[in-house]
C-alpha atoms as a PDB file:
ATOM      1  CA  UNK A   1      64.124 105.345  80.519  1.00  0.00           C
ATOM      2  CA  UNK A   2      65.261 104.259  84.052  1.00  0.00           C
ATOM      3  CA  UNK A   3      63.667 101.345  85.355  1.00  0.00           C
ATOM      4  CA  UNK A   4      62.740 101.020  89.366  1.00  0.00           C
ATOM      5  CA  UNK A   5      62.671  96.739  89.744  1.00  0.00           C
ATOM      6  CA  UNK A   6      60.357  95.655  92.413  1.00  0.00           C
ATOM      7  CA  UNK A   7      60.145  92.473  93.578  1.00  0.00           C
ATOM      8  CA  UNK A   8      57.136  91.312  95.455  1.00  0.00           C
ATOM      9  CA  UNK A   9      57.436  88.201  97.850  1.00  0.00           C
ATOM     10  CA  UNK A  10      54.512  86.934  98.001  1.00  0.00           C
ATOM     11  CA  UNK A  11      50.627  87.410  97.459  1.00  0.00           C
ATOM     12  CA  UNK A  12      50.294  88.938 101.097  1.00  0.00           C
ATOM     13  CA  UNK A  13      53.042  91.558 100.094  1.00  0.00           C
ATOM     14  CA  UNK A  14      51.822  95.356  99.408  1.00  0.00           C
ATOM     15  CA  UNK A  15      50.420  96.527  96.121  1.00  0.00           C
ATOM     16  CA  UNK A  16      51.382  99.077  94.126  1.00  0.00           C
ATOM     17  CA  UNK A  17      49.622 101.387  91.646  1.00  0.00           C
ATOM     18  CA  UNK A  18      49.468 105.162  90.614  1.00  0.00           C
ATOM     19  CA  UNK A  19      47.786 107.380  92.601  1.00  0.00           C
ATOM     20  CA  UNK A  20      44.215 107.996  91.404  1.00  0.00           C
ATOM     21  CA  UNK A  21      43.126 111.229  90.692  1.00  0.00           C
ATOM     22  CA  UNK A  22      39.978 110.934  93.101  1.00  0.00           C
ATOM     23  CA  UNK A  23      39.824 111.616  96.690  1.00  0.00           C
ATOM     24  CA  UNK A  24      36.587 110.715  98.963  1.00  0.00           C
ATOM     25  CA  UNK A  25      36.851 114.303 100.536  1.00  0.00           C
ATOM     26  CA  UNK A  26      36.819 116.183  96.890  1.00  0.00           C
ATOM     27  CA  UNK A  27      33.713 113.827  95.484  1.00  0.00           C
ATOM     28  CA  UNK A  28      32.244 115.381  98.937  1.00  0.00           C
ATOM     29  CA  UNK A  29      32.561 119.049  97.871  1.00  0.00           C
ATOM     30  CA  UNK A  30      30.262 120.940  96.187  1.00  0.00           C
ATOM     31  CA  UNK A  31      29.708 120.092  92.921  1.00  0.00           C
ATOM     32  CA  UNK A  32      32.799 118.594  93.057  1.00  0.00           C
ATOM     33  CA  UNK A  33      34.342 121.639  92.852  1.00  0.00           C
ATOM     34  CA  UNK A  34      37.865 120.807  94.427  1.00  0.00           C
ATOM     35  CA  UNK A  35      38.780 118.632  91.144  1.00  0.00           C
ATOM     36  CA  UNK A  36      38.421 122.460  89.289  1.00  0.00           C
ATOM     37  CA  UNK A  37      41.678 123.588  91.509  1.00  0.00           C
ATOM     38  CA  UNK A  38      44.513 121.851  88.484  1.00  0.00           C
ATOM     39  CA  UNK A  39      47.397 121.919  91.042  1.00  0.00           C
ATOM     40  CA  UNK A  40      45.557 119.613  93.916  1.00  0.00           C
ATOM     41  CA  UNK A  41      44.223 117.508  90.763  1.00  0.00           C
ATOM     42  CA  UNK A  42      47.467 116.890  89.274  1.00  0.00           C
ATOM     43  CA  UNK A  43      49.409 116.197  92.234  1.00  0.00           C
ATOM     44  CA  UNK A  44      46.564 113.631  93.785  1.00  0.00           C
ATOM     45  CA  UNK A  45      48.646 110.888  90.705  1.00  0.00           C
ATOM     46  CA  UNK A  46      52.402 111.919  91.756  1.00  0.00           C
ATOM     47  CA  UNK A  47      53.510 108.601  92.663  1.00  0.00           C
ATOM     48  CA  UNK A  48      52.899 104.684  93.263  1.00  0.00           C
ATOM     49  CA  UNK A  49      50.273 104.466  96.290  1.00  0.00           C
ATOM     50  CA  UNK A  50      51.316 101.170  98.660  1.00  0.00           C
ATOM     51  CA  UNK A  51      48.461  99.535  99.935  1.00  0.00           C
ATOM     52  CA  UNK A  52      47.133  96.308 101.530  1.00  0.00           C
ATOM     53  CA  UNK A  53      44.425  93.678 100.438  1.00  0.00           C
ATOM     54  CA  UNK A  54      42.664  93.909 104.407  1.00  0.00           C
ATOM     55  CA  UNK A  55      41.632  95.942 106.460  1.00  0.00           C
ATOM     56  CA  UNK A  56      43.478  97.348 109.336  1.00  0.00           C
ATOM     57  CA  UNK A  57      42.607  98.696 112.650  1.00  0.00           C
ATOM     58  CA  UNK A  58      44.900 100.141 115.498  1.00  0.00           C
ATOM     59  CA  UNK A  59      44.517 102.103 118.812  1.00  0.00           C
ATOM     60  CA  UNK A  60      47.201 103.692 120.865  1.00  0.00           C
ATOM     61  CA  UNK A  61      46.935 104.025 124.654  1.00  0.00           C
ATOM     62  CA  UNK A  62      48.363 107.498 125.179  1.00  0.00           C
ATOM     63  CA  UNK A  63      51.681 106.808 126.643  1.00  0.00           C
ATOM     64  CA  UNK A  64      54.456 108.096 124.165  1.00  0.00           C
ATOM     65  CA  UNK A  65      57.835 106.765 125.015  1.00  0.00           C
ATOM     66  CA  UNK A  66      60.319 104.106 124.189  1.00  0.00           C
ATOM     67  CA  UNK A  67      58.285 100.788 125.445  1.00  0.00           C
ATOM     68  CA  UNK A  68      56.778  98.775 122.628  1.00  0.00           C
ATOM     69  CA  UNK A  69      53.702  97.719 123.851  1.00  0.00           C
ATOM     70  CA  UNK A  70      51.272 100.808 123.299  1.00  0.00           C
ATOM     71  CA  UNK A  71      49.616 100.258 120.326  1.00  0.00           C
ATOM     72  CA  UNK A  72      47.361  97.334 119.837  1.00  0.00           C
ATOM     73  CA  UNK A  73      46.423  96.095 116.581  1.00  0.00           C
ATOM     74  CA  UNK A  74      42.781  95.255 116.405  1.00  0.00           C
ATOM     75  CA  UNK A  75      43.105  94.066 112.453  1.00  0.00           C
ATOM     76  CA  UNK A  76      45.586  92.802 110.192  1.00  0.00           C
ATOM     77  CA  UNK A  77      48.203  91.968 112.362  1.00  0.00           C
ATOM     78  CA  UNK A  78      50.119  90.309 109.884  1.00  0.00           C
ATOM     79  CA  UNK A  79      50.531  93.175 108.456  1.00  0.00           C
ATOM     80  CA  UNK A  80      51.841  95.834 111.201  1.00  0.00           C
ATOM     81  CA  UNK A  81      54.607  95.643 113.179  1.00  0.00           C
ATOM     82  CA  UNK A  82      54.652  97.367 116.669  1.00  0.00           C
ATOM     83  CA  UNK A  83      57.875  97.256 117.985  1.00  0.00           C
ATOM     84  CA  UNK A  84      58.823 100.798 117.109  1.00  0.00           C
ATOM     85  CA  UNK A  85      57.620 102.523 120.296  1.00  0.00           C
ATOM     86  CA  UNK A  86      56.889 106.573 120.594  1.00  0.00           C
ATOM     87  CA  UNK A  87      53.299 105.586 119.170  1.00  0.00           C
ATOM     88  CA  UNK A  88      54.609 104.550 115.890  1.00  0.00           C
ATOM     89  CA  UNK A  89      53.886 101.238 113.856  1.00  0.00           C
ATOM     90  CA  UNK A  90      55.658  99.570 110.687  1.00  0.00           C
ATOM     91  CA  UNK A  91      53.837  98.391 107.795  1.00  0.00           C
ATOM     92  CA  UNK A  92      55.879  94.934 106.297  1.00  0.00           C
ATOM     93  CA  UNK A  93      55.310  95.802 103.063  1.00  0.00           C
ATOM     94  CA  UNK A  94      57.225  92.689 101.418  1.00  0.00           C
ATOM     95  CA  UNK A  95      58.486  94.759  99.236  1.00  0.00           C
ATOM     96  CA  UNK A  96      61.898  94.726  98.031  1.00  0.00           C
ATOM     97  CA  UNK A  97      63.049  97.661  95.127  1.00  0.00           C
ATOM     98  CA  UNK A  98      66.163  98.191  93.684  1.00  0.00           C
ATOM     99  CA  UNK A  99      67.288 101.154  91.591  1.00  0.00           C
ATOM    100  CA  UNK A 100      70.424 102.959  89.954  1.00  0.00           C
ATOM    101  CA  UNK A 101      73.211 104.483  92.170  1.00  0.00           C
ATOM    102  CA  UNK A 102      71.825 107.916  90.515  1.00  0.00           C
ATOM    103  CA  UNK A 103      68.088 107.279  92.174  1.00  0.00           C
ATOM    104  CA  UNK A 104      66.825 107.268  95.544  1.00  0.00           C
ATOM    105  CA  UNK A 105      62.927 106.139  96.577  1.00  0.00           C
ATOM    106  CA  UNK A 106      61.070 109.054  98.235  1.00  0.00           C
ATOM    107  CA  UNK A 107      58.443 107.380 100.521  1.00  0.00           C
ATOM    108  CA  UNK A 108      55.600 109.925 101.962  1.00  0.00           C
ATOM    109  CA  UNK A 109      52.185 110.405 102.725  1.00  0.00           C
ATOM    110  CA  UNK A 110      49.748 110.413  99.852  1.00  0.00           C
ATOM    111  CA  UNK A 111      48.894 113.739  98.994  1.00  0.00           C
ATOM    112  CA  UNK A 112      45.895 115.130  99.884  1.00  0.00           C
ATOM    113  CA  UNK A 113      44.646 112.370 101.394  1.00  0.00           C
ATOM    114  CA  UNK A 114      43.363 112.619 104.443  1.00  0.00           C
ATOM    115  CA  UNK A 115      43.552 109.651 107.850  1.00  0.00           C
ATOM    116  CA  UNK A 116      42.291 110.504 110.996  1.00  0.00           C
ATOM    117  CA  UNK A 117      44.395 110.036 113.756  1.00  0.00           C
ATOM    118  CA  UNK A 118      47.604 109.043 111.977  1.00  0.00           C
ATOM    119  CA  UNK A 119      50.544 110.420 109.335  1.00  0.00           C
ATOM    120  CA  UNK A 120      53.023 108.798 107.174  1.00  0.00           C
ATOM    121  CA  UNK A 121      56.933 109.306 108.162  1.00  0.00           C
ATOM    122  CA  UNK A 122      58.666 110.539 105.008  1.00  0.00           C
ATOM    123  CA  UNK A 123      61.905 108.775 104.173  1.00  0.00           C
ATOM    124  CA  UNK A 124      64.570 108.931 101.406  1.00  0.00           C
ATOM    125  CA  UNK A 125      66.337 105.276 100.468  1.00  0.00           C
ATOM    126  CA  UNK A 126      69.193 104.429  99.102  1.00  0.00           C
ATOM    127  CA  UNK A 127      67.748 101.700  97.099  1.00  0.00           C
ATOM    128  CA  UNK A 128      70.295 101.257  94.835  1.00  0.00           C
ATOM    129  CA  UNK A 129      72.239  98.970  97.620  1.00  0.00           C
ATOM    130  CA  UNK A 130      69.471  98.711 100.011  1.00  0.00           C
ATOM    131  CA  UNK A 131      68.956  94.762 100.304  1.00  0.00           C
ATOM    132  CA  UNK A 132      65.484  94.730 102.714  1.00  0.00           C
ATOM    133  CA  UNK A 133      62.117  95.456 102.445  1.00  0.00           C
ATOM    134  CA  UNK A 134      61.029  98.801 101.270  1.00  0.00           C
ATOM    135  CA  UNK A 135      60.143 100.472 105.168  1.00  0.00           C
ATOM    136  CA  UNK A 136      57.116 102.656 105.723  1.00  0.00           C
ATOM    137  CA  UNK A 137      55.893 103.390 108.916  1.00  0.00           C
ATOM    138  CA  UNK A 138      53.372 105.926 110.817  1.00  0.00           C
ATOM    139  CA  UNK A 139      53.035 107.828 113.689  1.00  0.00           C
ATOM    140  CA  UNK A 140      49.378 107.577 115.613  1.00  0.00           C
ATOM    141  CA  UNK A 141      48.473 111.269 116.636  1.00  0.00           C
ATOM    142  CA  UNK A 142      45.424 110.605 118.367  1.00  0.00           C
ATOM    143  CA  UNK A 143      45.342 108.547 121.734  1.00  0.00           C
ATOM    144  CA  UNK A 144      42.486 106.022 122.722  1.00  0.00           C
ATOM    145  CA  UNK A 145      40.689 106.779 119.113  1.00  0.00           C
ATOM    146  CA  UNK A 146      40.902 103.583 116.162  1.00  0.00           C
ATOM    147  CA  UNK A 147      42.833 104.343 113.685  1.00  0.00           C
ATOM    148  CA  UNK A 148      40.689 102.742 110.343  1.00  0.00           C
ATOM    149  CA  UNK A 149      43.090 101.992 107.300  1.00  0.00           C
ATOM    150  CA  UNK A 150      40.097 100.113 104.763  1.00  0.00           C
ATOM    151  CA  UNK A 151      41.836  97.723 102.615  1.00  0.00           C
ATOM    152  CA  UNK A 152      43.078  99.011  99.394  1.00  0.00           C
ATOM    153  CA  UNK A 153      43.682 102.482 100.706  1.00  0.00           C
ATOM    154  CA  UNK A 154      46.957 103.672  99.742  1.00  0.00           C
ATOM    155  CA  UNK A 155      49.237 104.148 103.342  1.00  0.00           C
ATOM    156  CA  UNK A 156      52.314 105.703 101.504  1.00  0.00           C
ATOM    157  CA  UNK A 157      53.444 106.878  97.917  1.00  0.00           C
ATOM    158  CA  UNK A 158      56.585 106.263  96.600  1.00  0.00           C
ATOM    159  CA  UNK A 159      58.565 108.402  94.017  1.00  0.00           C
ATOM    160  CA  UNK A 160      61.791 108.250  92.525  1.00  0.00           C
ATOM    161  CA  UNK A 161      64.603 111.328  93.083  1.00  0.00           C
ATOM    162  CA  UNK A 162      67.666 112.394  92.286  1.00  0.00           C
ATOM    163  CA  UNK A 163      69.038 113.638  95.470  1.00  0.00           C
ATOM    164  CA  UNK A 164      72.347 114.404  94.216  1.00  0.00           C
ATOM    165  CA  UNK A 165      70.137 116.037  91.073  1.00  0.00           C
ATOM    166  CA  UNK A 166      68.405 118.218  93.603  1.00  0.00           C
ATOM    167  CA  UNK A 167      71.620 119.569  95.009  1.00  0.00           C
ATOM    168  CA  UNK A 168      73.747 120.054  91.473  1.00  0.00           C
ATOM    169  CA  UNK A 169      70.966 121.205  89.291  1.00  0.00           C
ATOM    170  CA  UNK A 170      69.271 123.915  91.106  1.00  0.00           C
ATOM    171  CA  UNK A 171      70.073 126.918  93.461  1.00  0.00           C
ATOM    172  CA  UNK A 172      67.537 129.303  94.678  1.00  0.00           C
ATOM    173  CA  UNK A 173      67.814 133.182  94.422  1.00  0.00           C
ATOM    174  CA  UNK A 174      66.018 135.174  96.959  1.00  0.00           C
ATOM    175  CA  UNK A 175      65.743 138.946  96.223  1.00  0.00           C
ATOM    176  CA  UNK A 176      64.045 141.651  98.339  1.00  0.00           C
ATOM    177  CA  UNK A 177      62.259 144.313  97.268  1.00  0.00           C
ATOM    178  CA  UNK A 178      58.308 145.665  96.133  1.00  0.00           C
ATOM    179  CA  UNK A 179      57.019 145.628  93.201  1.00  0.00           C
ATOM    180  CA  UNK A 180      55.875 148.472  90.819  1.00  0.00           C
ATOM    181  CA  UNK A 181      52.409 149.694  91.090  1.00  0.00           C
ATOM    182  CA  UNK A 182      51.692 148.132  87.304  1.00  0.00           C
ATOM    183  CA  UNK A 183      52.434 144.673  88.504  1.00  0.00           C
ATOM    184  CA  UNK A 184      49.542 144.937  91.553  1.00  0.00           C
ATOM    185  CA  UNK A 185      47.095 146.810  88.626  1.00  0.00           C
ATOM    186  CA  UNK A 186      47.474 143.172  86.472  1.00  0.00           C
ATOM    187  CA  UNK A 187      47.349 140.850  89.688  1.00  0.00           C
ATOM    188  CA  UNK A 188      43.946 142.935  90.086  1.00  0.00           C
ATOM    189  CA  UNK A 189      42.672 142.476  86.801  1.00  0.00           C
ATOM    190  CA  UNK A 190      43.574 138.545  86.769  1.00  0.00           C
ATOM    191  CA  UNK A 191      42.360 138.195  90.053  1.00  0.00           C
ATOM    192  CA  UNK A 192      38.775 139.962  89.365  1.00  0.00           C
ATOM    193  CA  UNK A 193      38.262 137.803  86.362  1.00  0.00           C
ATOM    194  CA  UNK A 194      38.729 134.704  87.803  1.00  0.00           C
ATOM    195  CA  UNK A 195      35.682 135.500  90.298  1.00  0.00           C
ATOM    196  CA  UNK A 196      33.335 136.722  87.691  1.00  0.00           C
ATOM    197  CA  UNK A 197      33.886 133.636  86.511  1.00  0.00           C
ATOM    198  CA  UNK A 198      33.528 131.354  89.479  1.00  0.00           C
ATOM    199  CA  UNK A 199      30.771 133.675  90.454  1.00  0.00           C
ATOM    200  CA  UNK A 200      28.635 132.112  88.138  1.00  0.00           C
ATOM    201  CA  UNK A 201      29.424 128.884  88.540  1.00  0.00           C
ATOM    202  CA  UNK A 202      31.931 128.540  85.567  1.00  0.00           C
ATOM    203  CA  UNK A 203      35.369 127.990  87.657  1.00  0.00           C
ATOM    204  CA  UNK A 204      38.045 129.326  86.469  1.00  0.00           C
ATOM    205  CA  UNK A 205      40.401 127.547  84.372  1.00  0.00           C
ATOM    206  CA  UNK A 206      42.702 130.716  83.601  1.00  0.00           C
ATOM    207  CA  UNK A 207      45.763 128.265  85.509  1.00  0.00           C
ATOM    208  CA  UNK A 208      44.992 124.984  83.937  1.00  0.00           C
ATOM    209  CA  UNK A 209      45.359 126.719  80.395  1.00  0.00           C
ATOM    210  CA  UNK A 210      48.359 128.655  81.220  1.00  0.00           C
ATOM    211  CA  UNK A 211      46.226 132.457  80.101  1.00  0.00           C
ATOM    212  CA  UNK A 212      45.662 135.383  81.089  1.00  0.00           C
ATOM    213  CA  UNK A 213      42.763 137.469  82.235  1.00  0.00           C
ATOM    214  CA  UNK A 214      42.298 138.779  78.315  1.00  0.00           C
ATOM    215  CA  UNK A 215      42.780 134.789  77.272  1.00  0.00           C
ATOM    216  CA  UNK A 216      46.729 135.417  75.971  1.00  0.00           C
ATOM    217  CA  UNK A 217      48.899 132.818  76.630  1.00  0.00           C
ATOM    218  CA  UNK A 218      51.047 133.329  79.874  1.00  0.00           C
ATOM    219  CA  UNK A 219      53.567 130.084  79.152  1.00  0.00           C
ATOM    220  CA  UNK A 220      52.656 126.343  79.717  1.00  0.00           C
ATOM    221  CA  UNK A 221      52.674 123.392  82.027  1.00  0.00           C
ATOM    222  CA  UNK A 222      55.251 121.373  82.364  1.00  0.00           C
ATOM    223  CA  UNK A 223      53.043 118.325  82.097  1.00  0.00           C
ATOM    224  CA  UNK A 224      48.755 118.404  82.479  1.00  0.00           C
ATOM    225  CA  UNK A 225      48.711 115.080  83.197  1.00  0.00           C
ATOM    226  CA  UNK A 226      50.846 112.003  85.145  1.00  0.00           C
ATOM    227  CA  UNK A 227      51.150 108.749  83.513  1.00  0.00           C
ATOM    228  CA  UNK A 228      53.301 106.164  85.442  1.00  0.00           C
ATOM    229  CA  UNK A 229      54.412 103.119  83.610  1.00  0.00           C
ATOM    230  CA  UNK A 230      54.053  99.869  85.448  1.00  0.00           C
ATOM    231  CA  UNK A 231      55.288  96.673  83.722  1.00  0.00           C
ATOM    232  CA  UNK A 232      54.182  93.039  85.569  1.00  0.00           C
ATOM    233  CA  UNK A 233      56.820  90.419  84.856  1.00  0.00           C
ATOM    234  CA  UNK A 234      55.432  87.048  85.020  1.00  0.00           C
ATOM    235  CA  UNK A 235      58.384  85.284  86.657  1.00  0.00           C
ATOM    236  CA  UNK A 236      60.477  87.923  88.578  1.00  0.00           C
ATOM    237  CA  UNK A 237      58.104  90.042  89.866  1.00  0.00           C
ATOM    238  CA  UNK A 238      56.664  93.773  88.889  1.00  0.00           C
ATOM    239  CA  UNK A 239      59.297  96.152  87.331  1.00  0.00           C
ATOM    240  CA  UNK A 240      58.113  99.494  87.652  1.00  0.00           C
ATOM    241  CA  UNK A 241      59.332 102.174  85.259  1.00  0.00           C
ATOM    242  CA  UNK A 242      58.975 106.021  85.099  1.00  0.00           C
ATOM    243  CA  UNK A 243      57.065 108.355  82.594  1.00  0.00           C
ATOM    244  CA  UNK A 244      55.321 111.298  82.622  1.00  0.00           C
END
């Protein structure tokens, strides 16, 4: 199993934990019903979630450009920094990770999770030489409005990648052409039995179990579920490791 080592510097440094499952938005839906779509559910855990023990509060002024000085921090300062410019601010995470030459750190917003006003840059690290703090930083997309980040609300996940994976594993074939009229005739039929079923009330879980319309198996998941390891060593720090 590869092993991701984090070292935190000190108690004011970031957190890290797996995703939860939960979002505030999906409790808010109809009887619940988002957590019924298995796709959004699953992904909500892909990854650690970074957050903060405090609150913090920002608002920019409108001008987008290269001066520093247009976004004021109303709360937890000393944990933002400004200096970016072009309406952007740094989180210091005090966070430093190290991995294998073979794995990079994927850093980008927490998905499907939702914060007015703001979005999470995406990066790729090279963490396996890397000697700072692990960067994260936003950009503010709404002027003169607050931008609320409630302490212990993830601002960025993290996941590790194989870049060099990515590009010598897979290649993707693109055809053109229609399909036969027998291949619409079965979308029909799945698609018509997945809203009798949500039609009275009992959502369809056709996808989550891999079957078809007539219940027969149609493959399986890769994984229903996303368990990351996370191991907290007492004297150097947390050591994160990876696990499905």
């Amino acid at each position: 199993m590869k092993k991701i080592r984090v070292q935190r510097l000190g108690p004011e440094s970031a957190k890290l934990e797996q995703l939860k499952a939960t979002r505030d938005w999906m409790d808010n839906t109809a009887d619940k019903h988002a957590y019924m779509c298995f796709p959004l559910t699953l992904t909500n855990g892909l990854g650690w979630g970074i957050s903060f023990d405090r609150d913090i509060r920002a608002v920019w002024d409108g001008v987008d450009n290269y001066e520093p000085d247009h976004v004021t921090i109303l709360e937890g300062e000393d944990t933002v920094y400004t200096g970016r410019s072009h309406a952007s601010l740094s989180f210091k995470t005090g966070l430093l990770i190290n991995t294998d030459e073979d794995t990079s750190i994927l850093t980008m917003p927490v998905p499907n999770q939702f914060i007015r006003g703001m979005q999470t840059f995406t990066t790729l690290m090279s963490t396996s030489f890397y000697p700072g703090e692990l960067p994260i930083a936003i950009k503010i997309t709404e002027p003169n409005k607050e931008i609320f980040i409630p302490a212990g609300t993830p601002v960025a996940a993290i996941i590790p990648i194989s870049v060099a994976g990515l590009q010598n594993n897979y290649e993707m074939s693109i055809t053109e052409g229609s399909m036969p009229p027998e291949y619409w005739e079965e979308l029909k039929k799945y698609g018509d039995a997945a809203e009798a079923k949500n039609s009275v009330g009992d959502w369809s879980k056709m996808y989550r179990n891999a079957t078809n319309y007539d219940g027969s198996s149609m493959g399986k998941h890769e994984t229903k579920s996303i368990k990351l390891k996370t191991t907290v060593c007492p004297v150097t720090g947390a050591t994160s490791e990876t696990a499905n």
